[in-house]
Each structure stands twice: as C-alpha cells, then as structure tokens.
N, C-alpha and C. Protein backbone atom coordinates (compact mmCIF):
# COMPACT_ATOMS: atom_id res chain seq x y z
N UNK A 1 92.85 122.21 88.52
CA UNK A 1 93.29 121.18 89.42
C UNK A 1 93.42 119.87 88.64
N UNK A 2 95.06 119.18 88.82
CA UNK A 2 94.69 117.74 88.05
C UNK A 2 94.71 116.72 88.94
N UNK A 3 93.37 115.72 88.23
CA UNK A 3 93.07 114.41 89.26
C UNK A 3 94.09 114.03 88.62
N UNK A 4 94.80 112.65 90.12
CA UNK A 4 95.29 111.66 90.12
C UNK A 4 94.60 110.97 91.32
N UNK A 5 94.61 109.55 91.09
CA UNK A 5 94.28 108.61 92.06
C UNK A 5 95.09 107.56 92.52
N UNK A 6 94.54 108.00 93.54
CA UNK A 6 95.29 106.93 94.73
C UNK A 6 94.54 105.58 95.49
N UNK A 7 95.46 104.64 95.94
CA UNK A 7 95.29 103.56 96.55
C UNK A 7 95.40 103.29 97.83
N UNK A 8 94.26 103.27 98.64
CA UNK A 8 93.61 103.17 100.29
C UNK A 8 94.60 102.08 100.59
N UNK A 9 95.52 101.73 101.15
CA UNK A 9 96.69 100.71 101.98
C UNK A 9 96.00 100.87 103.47
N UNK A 10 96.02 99.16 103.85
CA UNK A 10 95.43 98.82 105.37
C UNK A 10 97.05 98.65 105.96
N UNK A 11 96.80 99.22 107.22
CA UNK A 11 98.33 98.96 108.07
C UNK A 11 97.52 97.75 109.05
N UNK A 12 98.83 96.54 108.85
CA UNK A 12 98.23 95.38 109.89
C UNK A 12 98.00 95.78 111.51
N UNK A 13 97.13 95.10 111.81
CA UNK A 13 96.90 95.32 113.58
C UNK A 13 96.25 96.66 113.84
N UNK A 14 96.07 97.36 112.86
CA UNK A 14 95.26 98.34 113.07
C UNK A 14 94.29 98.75 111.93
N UNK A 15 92.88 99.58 112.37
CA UNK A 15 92.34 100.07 111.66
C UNK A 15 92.81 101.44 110.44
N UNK A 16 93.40 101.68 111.15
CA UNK A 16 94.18 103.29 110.24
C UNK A 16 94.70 102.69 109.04
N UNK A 17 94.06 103.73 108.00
CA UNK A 17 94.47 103.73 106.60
C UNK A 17 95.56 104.62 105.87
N UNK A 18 95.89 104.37 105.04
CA UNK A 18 97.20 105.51 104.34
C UNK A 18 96.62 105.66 103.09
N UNK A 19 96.78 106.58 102.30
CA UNK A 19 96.53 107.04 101.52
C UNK A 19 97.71 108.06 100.69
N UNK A 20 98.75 107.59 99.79
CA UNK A 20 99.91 107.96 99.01
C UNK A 20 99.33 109.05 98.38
N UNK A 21 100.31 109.75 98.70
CA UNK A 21 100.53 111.22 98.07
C UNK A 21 100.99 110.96 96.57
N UNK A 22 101.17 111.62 95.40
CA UNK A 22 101.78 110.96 94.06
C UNK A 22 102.79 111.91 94.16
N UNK A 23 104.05 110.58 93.58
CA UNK A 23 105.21 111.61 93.74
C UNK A 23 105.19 113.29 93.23
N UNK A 24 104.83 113.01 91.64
CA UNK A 24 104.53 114.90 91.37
C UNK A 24 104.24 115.90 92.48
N UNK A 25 103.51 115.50 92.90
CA UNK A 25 102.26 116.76 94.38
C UNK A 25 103.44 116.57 95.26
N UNK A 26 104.03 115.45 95.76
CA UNK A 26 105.11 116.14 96.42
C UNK A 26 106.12 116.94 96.05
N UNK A 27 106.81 116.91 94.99
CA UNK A 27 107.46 117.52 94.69
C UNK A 27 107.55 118.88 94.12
N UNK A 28 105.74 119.12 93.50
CA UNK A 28 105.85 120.38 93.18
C UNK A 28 104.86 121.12 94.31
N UNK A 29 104.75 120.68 95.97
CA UNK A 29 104.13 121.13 96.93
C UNK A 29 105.44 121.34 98.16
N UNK A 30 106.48 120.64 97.21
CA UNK A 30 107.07 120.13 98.94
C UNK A 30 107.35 119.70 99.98
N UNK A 31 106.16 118.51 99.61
CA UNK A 31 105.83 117.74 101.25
C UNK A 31 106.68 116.76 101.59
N UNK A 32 106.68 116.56 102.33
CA UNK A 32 108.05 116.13 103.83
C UNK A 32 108.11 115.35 104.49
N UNK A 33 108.12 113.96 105.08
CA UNK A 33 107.76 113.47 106.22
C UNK A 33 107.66 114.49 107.03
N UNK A 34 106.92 114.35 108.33
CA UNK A 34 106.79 114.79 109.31
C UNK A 34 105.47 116.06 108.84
N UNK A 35 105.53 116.66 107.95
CA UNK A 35 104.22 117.69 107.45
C UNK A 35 103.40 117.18 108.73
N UNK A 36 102.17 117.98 108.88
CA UNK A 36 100.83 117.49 109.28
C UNK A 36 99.91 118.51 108.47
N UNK A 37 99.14 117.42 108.43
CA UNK A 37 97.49 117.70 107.82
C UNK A 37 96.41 117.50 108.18
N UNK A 38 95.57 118.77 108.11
CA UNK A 38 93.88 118.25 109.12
C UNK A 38 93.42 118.09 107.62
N UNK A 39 92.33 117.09 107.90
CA UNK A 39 91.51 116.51 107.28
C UNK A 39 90.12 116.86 107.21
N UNK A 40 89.08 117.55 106.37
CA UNK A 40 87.57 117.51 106.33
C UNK A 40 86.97 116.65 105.53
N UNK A 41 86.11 116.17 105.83
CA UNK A 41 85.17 114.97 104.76
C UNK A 41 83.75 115.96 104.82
N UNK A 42 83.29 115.51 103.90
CA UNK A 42 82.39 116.12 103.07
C UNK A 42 81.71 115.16 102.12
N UNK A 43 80.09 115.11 101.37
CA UNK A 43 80.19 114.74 100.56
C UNK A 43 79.75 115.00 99.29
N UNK A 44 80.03 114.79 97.85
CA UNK A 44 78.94 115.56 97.01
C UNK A 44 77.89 115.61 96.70
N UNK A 45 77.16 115.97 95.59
CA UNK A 45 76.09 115.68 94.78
C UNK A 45 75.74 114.49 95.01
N UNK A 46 76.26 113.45 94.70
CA UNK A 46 76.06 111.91 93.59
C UNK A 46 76.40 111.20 95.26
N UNK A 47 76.65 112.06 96.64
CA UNK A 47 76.87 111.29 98.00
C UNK A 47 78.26 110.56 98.31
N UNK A 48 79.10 110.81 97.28
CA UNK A 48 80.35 110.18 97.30
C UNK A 48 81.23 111.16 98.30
N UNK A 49 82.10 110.70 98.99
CA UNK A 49 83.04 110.68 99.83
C UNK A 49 83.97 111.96 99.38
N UNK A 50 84.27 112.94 100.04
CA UNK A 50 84.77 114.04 99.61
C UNK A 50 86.34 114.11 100.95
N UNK A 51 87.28 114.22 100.30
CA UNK A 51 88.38 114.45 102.02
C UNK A 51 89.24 115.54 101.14
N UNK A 52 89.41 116.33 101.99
CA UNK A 52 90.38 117.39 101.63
C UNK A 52 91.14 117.94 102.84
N UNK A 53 92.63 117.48 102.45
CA UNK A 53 93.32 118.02 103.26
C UNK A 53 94.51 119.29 103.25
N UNK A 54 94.70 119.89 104.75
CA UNK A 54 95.20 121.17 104.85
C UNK A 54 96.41 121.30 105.39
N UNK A 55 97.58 121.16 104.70
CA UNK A 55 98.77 121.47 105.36
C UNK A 55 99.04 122.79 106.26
N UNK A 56 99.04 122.14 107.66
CA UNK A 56 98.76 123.01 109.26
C UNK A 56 100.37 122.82 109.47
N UNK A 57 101.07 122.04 109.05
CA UNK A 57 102.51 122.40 110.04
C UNK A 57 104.00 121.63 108.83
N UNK A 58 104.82 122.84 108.41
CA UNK A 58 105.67 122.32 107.61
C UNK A 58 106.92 122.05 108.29
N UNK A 59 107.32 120.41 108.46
CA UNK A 59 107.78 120.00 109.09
C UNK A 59 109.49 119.80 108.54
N UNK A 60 109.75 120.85 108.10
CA UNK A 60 110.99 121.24 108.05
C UNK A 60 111.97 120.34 108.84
C-alpha cells in the first residue's frame, strides 16, 4: 500500500470536512463524483486516528 497525504479543507457555514482523494487513486481506482463511501474510524497503537473508507456504490 502507498501512503500519500492529504489536507482536511473546512466548508464555510458548516462543520463537515473534505478530505481530497490524490489524483493517482483516482485514476488508478476509478472514482467518480457521485461514488459513495462508508466510513470506519478506528484507532492505533500510538491512539492516532485511523478512517478507512469503502466504496458501497459506483456511481456510474
């Protein structure tokens, strides 16, 4: 698996966060506007923040 990291973006007037996909992973996954993804958090060892998400609907 290769890390890349990403940058937490605040949308104004609301709490909800975004979190950018890197172009590569889309392109060698496919992903789409419209996709959906469930989300699990988790955390590790060291207590840090774990999210992994599951492409549930390819929004063709």
């Amino acid at each position: 698996m290769v890390k890349k990291t990403v940058k937490v973006r605040g949308r104004k007037g609301t709490a909800t966060m975004d979190l950018s996909i890197p172009a590569a992973i889309t392109r060698e996954f496919d992903i789409e506007r419209g996709d959906v993804f469930a989300v699990e958090t988790d955390t590790d060892e060291k207590d840090r923040l774990v999210l992994q998400y599951t492409r549930v609907y390819d929004g063709e």
